[in-house]
C-alpha atoms as a PDB file:
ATOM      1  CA  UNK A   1      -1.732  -6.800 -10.371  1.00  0.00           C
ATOM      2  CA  UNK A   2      -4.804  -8.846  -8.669  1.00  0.00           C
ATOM      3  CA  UNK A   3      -4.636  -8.393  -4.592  1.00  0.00           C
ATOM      4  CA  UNK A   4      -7.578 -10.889  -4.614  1.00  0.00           C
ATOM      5  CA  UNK A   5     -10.164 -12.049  -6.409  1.00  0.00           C
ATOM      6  CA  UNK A   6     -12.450 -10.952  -3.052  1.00  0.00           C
ATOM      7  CA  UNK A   7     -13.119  -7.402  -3.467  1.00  0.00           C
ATOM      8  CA  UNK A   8     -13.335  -6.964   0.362  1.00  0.00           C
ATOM      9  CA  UNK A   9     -10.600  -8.428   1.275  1.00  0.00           C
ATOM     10  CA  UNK A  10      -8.143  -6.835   3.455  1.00  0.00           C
ATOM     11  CA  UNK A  11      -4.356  -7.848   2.526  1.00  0.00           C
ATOM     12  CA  UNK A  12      -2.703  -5.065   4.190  1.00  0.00           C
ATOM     13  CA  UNK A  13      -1.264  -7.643   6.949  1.00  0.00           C
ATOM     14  CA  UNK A  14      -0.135  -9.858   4.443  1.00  0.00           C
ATOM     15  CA  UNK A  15       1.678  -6.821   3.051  1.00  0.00           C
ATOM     16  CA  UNK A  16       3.023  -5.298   6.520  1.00  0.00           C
ATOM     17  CA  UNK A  17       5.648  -8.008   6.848  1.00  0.00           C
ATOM     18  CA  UNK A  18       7.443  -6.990   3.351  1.00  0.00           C
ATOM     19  CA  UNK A  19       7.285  -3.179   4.436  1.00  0.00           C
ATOM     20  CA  UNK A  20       8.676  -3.461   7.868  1.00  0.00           C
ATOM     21  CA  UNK A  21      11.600  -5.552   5.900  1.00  0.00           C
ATOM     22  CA  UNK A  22      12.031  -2.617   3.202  1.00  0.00           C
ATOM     23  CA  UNK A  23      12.259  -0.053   6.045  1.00  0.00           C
ATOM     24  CA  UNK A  24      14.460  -2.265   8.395  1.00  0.00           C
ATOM     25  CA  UNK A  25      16.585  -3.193   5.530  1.00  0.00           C
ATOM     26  CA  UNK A  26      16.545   0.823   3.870  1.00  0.00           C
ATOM     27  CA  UNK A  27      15.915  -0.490   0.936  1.00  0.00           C
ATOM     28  CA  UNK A  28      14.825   2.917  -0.580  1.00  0.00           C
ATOM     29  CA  UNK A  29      18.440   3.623  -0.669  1.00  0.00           C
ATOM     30  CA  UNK A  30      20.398   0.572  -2.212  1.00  0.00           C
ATOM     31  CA  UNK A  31      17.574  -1.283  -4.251  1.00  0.00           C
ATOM     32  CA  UNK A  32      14.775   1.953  -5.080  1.00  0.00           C
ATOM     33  CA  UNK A  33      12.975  -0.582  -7.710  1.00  0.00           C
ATOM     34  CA  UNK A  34      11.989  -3.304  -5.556  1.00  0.00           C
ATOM     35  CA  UNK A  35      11.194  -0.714  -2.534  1.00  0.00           C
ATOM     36  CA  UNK A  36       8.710   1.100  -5.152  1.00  0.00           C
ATOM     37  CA  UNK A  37       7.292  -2.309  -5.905  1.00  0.00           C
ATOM     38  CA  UNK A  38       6.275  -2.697  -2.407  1.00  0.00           C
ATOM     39  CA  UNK A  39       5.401   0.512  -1.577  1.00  0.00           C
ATOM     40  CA  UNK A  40       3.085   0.201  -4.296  1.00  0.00           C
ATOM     41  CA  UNK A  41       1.629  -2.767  -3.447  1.00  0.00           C
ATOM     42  CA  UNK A  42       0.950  -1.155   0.106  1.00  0.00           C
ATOM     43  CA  UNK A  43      -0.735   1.102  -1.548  1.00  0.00           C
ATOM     44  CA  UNK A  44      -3.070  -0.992  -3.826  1.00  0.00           C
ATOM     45  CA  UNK A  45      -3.720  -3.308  -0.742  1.00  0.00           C
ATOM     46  CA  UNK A  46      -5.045  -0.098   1.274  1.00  0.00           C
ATOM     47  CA  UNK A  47      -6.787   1.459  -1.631  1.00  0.00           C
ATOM     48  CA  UNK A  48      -9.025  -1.845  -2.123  1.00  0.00           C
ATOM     49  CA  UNK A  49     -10.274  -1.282   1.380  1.00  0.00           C
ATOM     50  CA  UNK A  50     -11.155   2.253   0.697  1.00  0.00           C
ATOM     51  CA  UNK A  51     -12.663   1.329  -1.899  1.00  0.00           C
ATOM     52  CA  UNK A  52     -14.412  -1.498  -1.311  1.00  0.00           C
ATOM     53  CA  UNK A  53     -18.608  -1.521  -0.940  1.00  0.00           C
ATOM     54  CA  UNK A  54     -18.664  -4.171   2.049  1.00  0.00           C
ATOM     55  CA  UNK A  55     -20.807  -2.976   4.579  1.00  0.00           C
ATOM     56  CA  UNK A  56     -18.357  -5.023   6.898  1.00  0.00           C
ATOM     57  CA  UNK A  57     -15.833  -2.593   6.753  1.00  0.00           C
ATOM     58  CA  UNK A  58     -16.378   0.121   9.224  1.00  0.00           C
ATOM     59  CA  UNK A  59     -15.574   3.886   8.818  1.00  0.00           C
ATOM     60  CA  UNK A  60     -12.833   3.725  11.194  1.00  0.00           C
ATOM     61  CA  UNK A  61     -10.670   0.991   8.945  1.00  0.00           C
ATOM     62  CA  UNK A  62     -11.623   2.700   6.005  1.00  0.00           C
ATOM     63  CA  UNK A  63      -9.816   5.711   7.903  1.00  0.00           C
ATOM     64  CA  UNK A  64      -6.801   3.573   8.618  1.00  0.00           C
ATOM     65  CA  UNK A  65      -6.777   2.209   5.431  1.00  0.00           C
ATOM     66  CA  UNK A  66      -6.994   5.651   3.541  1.00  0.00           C
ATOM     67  CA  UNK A  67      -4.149   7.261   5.772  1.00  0.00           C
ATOM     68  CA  UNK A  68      -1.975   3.958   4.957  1.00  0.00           C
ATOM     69  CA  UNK A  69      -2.696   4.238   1.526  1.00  0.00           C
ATOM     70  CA  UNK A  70      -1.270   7.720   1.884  1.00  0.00           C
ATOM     71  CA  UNK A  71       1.854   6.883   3.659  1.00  0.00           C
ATOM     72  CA  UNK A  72       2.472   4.159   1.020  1.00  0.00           C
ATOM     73  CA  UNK A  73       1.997   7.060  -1.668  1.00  0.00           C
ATOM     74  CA  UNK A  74       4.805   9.815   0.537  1.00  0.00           C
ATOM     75  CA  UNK A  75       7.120   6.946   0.471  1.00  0.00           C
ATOM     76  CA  UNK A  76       6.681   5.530  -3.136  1.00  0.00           C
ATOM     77  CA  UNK A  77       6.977   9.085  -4.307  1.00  0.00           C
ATOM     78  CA  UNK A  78      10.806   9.183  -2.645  1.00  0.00           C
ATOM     79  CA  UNK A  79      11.904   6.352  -4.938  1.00  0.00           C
ATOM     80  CA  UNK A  80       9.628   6.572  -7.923  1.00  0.00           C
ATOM     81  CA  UNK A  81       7.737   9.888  -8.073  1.00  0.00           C
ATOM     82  CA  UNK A  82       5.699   8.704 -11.559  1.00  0.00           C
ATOM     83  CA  UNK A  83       4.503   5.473 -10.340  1.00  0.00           C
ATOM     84  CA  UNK A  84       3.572   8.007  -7.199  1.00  0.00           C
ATOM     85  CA  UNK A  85       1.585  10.038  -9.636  1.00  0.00           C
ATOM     86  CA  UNK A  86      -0.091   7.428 -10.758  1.00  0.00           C
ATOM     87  CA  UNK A  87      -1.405   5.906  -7.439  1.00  0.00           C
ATOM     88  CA  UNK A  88      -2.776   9.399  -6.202  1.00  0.00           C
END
């Protein structure tokens, strides 16, 4: 899945909105797929930041972004413990 063709770009707000829904909505518990898909994509939305080489992002987001990206990983591994494997 393509985040963006920007490298640098930071789509964990555009990603935010869906996870506040899944956790608001528990939907870990009655629809584990689609909250794995999310989760996931929280993930892979944090991980670009971490590991992006723009010398616009400081060491304090990539911080943020690197704890997020682990939170996203905790959570994914609750309703799909192999795609959770594969993220780390």
């Amino acid at each position: 899945m393509i985040l963006s063709d920007r490298p640098d770009a930071d789509l964990r707000p555009l990603v935010q909105p869906l996870i506040d829904d899944c956790e608001k909505q528990k939907l870990d518990q009655w629809e584990p797929e689609l909250a794995a898909s999310a989760w996931s994509l929280k993930a892979k939305a944090a991980r670009q930041v971490v590991m992006s080489k723009s010398p616009d992002i400081t060491v304090a987001h990539r911080e943020a972004a690197h704890t997020e990206m682990q939170e996203a990983i905790k959570h994914l591994s609750i309703v799909d413990f192999a795609s959770a494997a594969n993220q780390s």
